[in-house]
C-alpha atoms as a PDB file:
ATOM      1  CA  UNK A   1      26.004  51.303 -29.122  1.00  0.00           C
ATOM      2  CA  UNK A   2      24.126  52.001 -26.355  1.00  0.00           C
ATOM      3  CA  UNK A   3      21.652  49.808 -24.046  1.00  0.00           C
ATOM      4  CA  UNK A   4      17.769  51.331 -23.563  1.00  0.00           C
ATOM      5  CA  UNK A   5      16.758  50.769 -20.357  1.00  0.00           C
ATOM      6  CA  UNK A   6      13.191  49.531 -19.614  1.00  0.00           C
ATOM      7  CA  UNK A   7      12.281  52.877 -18.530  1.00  0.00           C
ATOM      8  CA  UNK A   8      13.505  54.640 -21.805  1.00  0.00           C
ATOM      9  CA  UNK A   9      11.506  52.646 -24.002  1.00  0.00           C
ATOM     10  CA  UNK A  10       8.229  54.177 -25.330  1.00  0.00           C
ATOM     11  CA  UNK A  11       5.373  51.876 -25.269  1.00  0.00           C
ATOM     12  CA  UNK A  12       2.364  52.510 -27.900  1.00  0.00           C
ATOM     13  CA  UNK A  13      -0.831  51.262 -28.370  1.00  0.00           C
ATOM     14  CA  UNK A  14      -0.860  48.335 -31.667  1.00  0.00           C
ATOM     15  CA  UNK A  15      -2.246  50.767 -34.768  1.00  0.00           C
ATOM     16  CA  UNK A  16      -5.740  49.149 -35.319  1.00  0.00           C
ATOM     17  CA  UNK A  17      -6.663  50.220 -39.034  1.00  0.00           C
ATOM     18  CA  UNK A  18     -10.259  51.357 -40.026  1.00  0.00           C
ATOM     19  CA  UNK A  19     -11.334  48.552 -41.713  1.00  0.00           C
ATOM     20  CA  UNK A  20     -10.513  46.438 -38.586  1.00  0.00           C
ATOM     21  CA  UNK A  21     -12.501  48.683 -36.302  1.00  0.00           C
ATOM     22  CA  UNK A  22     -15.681  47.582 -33.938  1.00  0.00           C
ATOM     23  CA  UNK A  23     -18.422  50.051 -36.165  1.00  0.00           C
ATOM     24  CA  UNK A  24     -16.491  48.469 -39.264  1.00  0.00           C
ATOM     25  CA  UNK A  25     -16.881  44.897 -38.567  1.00  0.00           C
ATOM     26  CA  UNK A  26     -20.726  45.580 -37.271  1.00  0.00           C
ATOM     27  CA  UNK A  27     -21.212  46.954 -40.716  1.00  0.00           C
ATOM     28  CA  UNK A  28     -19.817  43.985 -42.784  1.00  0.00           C
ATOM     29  CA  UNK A  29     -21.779  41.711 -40.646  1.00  0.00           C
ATOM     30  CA  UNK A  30     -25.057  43.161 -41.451  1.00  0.00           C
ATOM     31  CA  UNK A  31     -24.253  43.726 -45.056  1.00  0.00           C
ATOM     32  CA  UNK A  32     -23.178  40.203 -45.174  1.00  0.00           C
ATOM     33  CA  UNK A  33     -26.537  38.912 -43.564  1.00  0.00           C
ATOM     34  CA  UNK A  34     -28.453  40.736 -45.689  1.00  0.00           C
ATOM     35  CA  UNK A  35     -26.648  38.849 -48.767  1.00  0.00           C
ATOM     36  CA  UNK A  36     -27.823  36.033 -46.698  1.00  0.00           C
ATOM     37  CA  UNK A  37     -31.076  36.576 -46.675  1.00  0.00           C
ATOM     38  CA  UNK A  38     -30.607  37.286 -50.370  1.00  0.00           C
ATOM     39  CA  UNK A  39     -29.516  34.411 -51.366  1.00  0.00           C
ATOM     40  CA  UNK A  40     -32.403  32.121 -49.260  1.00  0.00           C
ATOM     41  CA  UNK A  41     -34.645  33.543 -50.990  1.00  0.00           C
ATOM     42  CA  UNK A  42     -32.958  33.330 -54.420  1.00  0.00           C
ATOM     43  CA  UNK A  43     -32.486  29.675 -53.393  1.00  0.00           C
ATOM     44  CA  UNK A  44     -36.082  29.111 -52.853  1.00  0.00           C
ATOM     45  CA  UNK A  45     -37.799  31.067 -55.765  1.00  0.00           C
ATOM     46  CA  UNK A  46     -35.046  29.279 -58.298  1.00  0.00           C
ATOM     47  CA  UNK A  47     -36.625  26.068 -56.777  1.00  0.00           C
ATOM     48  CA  UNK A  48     -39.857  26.760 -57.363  1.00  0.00           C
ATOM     49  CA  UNK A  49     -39.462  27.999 -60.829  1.00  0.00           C
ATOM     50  CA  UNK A  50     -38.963  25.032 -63.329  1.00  0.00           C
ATOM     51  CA  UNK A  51     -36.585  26.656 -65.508  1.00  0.00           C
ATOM     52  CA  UNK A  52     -34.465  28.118 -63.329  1.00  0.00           C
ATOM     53  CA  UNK A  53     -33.961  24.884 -61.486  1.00  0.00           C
ATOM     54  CA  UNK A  54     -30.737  24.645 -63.148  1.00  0.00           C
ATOM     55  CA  UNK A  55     -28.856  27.782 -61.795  1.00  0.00           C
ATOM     56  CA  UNK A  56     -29.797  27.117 -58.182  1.00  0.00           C
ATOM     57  CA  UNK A  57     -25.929  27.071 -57.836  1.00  0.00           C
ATOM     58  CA  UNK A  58     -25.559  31.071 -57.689  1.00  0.00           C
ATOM     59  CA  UNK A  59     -27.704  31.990 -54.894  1.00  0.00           C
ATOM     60  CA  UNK A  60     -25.902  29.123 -53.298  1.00  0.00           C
ATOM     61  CA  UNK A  61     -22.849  29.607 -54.001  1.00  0.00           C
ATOM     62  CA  UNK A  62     -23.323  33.679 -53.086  1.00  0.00           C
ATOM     63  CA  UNK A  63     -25.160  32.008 -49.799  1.00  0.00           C
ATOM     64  CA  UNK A  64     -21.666  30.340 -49.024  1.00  0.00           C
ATOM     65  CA  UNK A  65     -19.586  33.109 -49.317  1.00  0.00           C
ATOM     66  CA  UNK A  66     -21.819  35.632 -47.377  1.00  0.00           C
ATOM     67  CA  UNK A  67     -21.871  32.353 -44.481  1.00  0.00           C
ATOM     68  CA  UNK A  68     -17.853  32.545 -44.315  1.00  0.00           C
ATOM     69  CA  UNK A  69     -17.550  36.023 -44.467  1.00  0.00           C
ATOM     70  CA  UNK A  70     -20.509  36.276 -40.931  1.00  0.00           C
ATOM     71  CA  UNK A  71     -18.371  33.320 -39.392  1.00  0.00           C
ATOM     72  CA  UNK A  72     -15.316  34.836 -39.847  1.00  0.00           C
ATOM     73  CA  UNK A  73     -16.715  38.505 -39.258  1.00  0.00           C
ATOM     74  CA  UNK A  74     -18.709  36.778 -36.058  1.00  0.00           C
ATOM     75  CA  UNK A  75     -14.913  34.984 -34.480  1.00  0.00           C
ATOM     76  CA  UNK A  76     -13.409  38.120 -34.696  1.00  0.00           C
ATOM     77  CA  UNK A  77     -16.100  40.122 -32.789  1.00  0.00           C
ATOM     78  CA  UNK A  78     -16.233  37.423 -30.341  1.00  0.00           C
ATOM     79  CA  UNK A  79     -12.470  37.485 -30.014  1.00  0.00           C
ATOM     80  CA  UNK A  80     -12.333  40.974 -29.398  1.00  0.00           C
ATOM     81  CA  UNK A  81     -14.430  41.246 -26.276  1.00  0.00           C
END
């Protein structure tokens, strides 16, 4: 078997895939802001409406998810540089 030498090796740049891109991750965050936004307002007009009081819980819960998926959309951005 034979030895590669530093100087034989080939050296790549990491494969980044699409969905991990800069115009990608832009894209998710502003979809997932807009859910945001969504969702405020679904909180507030299920609050002011008497019987729909009771299923405040979706826009809420839909408000959490869009939250963590900005956070974690926002960290990676900010990781990149």
């Amino acid at each position: 078997m034979k030895v590669k030498y530093k100087s034989e090796l080939l050296f790549r740049k990491a494969f980044i895939p699409w969905y991990d891109t800069e115009p990608a991750l832009l894209l998710t965050l502003a979809f997932a802001l807009a859910v945001l936004l969504f969702s405020i307002t679904g909180v507030a007009a299920s609050l002011d409406t008497p019987s729909y009081q009771e299923y405040t819980w979706v826009p809420c819960l839909l408000g959490i998810l869009s939250l963590t998926i900005t956070i974690s959309t926002l960290i990676r951005l900010i990781r990149r540089g």
